[in-house]
Protein backbone atom coordinates (compact mmCIF):
# COMPACT_ATOMS: atom_id res chain seq x y z
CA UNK A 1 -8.86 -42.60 -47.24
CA UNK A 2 -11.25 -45.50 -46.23
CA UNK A 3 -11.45 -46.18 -42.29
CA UNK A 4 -9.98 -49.88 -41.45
CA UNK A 5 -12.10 -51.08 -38.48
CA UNK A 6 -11.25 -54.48 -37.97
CA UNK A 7 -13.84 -56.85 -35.70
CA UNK A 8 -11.35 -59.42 -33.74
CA UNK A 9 -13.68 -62.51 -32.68
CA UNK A 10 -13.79 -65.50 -31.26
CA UNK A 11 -17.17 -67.54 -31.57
CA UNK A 12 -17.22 -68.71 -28.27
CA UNK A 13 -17.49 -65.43 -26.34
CA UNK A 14 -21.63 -64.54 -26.14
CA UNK A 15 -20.36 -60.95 -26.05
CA UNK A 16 -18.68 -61.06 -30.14
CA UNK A 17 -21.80 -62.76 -30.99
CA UNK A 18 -23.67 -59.47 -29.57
CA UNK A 19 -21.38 -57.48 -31.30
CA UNK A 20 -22.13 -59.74 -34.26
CA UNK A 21 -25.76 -58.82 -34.22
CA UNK A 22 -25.43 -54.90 -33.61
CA UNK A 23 -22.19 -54.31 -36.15
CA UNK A 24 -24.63 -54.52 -39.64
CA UNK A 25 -26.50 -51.51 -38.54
CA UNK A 26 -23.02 -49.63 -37.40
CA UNK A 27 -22.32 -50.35 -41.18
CA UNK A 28 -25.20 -49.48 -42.30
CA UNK A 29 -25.32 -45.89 -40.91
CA UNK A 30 -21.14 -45.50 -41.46
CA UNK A 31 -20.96 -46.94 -44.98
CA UNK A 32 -17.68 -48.56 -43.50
CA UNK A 33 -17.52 -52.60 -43.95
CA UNK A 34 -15.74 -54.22 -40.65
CA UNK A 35 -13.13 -56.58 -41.64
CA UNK A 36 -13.70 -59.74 -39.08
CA UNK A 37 -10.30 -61.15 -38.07
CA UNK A 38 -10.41 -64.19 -36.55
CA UNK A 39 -8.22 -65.23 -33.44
CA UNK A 40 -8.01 -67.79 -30.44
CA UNK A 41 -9.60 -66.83 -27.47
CA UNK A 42 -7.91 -69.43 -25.52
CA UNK A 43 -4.55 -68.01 -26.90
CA UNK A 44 -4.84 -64.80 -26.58
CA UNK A 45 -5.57 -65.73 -22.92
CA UNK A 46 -2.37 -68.07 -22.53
CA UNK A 47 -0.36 -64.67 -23.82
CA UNK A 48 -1.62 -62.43 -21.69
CA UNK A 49 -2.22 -63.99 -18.55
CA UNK A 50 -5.89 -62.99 -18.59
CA UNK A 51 -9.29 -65.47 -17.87
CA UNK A 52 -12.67 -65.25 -18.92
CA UNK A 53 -15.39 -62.93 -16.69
CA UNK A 54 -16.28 -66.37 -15.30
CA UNK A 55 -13.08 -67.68 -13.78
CA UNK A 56 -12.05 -63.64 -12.74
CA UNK A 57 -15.14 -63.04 -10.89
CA UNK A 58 -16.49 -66.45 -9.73
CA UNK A 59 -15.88 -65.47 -6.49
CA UNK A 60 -16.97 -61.47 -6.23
CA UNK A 61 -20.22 -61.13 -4.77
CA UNK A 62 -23.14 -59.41 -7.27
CA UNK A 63 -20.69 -59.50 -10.12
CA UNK A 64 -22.36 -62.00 -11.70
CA UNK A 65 -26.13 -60.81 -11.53
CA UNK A 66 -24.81 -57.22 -12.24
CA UNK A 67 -23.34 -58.99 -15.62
CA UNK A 68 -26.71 -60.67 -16.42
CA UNK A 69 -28.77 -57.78 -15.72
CA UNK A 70 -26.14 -56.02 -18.22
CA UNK A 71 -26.62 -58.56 -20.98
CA UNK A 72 -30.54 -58.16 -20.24
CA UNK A 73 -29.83 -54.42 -20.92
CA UNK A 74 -27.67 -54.77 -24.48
CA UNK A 75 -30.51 -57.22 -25.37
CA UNK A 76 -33.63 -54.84 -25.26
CA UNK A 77 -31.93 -52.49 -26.65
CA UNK A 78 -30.60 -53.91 -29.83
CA UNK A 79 -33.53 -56.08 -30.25
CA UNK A 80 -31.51 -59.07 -30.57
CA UNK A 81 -34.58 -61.89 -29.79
CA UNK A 82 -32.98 -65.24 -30.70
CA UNK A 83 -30.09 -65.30 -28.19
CA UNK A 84 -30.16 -68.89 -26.61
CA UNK A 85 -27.30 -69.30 -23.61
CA UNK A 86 -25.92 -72.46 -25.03
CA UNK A 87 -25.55 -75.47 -22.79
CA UNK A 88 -22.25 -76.49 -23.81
CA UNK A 89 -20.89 -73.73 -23.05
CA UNK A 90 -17.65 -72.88 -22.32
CA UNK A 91 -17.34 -74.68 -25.71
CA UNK A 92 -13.57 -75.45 -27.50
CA UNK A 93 -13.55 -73.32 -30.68
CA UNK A 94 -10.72 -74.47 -32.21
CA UNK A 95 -11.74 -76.12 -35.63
CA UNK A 96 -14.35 -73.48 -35.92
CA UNK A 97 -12.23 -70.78 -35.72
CA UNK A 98 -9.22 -72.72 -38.15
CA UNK A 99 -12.86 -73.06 -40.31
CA UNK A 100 -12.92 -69.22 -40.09
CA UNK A 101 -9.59 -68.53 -41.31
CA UNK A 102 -9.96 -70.71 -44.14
CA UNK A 103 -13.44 -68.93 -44.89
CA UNK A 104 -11.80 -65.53 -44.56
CA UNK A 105 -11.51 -63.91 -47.89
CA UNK A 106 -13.63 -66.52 -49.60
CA UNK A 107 -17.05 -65.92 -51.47
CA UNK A 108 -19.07 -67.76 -48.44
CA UNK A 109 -17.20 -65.77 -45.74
CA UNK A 110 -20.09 -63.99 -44.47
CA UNK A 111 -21.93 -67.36 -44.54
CA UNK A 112 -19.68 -68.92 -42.50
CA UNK A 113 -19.47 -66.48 -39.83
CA UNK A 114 -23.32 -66.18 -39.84
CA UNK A 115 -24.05 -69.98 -39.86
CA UNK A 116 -21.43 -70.72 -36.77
CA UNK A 117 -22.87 -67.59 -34.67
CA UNK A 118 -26.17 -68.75 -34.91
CA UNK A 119 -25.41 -72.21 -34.24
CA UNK A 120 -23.64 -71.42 -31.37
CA UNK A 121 -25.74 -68.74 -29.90
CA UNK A 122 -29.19 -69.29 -31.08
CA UNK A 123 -29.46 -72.94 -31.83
CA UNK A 124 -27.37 -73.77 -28.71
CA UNK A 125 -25.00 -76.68 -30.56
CA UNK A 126 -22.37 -78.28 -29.27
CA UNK A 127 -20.05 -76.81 -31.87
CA UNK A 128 -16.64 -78.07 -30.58
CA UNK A 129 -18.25 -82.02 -31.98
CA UNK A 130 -16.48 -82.36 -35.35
CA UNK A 131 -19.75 -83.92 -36.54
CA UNK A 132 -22.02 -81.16 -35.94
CA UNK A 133 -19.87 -78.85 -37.40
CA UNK A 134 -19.87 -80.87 -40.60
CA UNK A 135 -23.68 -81.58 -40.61
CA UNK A 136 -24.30 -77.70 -39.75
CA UNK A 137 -22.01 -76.64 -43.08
CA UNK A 138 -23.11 -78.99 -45.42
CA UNK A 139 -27.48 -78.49 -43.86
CA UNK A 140 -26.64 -74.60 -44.78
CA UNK A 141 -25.19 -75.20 -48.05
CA UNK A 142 -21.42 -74.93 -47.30
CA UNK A 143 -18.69 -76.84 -48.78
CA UNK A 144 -18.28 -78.83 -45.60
CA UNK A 145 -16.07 -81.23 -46.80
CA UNK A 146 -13.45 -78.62 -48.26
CA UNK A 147 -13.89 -76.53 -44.66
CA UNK A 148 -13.22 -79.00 -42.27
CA UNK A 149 -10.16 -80.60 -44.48
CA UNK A 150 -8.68 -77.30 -44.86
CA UNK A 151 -9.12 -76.89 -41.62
CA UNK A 152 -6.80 -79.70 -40.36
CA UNK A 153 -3.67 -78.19 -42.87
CA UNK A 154 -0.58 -76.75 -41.22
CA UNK A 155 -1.10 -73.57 -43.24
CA UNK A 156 -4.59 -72.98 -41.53
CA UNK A 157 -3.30 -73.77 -38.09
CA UNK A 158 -0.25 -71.64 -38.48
CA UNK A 159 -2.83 -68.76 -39.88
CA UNK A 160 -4.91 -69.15 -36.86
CA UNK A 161 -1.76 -68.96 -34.62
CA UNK A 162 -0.38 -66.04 -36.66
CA UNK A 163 -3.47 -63.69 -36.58
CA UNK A 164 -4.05 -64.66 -33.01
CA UNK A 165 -0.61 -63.27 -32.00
CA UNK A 166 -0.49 -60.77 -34.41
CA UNK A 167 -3.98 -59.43 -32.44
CA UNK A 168 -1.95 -59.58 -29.24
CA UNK A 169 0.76 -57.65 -30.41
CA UNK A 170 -1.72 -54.95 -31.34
CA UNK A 171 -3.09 -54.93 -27.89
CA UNK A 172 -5.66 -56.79 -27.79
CA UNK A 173 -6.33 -59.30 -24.72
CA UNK A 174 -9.74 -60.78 -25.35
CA UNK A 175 -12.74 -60.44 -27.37
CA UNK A 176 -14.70 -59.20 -28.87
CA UNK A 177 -11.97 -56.51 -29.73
CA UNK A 178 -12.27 -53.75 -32.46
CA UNK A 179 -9.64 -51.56 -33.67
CA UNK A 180 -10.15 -48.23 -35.95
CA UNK A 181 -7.53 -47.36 -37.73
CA UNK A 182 -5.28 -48.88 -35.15
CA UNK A 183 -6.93 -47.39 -31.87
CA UNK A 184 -8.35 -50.23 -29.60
CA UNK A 185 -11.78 -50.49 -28.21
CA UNK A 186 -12.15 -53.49 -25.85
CA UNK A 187 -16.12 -54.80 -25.61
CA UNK A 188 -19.80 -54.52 -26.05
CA UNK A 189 -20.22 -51.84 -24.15
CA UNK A 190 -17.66 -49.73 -26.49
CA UNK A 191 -19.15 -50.30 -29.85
CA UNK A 192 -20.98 -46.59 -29.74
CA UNK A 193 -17.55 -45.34 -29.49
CA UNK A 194 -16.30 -47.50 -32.05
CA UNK A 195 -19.30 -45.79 -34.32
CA UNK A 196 -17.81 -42.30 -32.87
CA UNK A 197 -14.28 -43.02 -34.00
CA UNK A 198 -15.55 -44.25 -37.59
CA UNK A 199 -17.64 -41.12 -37.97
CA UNK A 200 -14.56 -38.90 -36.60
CA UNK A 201 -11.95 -40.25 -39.52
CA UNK A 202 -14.33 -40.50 -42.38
């Protein structure tokens, strides 16, 4: 039986793009292809009456610096070299992520996902401008004018809705959050164990 570990993301959390950058060599020493499921960050929040890091700890003394000095940390030591802080941030993902449902299953899928992280997190764009988001597809050789009109259907928005509360139901209460055959793993700081559980059931 092949192990199901499913990658739930939203691309404006720093942390899934992190995840983004260290999950190809997971696969590549598993043999075990994560299925990215997109969701809402912002509605997975709204149903479970949670906030980003930012908002919960504004106020807590040293939380802060101890979280940079632990994104320093995951940095060095998955050599990822291009991560930019991007100065739009916190940005509204909304039509990317409807763009990432409508990618999802599609031959330019992994395109998609790749193009938007890096935009976002290396390139620093405002990616919640509905004209950046075109110029970045079509500049990368997507079909930005089928993406962004599907993107603006009912039956995206609805999908979008759907997998985001179908996540929620499963547990899940942020991102980025992975689940293994069902079991939850919440985090950057979990994906050895998500490696660990992969290894266990294959």
């Amino acid at each position: 039986m092949a192990v199901i570990a499913e990658f739930h993301y939203d691309f404006g959390s720093p942390n899934s793009y992190f995840c983004h950058r260290v999950i190809p060599q997971i696969e590549r020493r598993t043999g075990i292809k994560f299925q990215y499921v997109p969701i809402l960050l912002g509605g997975v929040f709204r149903s479970t009456n949670n906030k980003s890091p930012m908002e919960q700890f504004a106020e807590v003394l040293n939380k802060k610096e101890y979280f940079a000095r632990e994104t320093e940390r995951f940095i060095q030591k998955h050599s990822i070299d291009k991560y930019t802080r991007n100065p739009h941030f916190p940005v509204n993902t909304l039509h990317i992520m409807r763009g990432a449902c409508y990618a999802a299953g599609k031959h330019f899928e992994a395109d998609y996902i790749e193009i938007i992280y890096r935009s976002m997190w290396e390139n620093g764009l405002k990616m919640d401008d509905p004209i950046i988001i075109q110029e970045v597809l079509a500049k990368n050789g997507l079909p930005a004018d089928e993406i962004v009109s599907a993107s603006q259907t009912p039956a995206i928005k609805k999908l979008l809705m759907d997998s985001t509360t179908s996540s929620v139901e499963k547990g899940n209460f942020g991102s980025p959050t992975f689940f293994v055959q069902g079991e939850m793993f919440f985090g950057k700081d979990r994906l050895e164990q998500v490696e660990e559980e992969i290894i266990r059931l294959s």
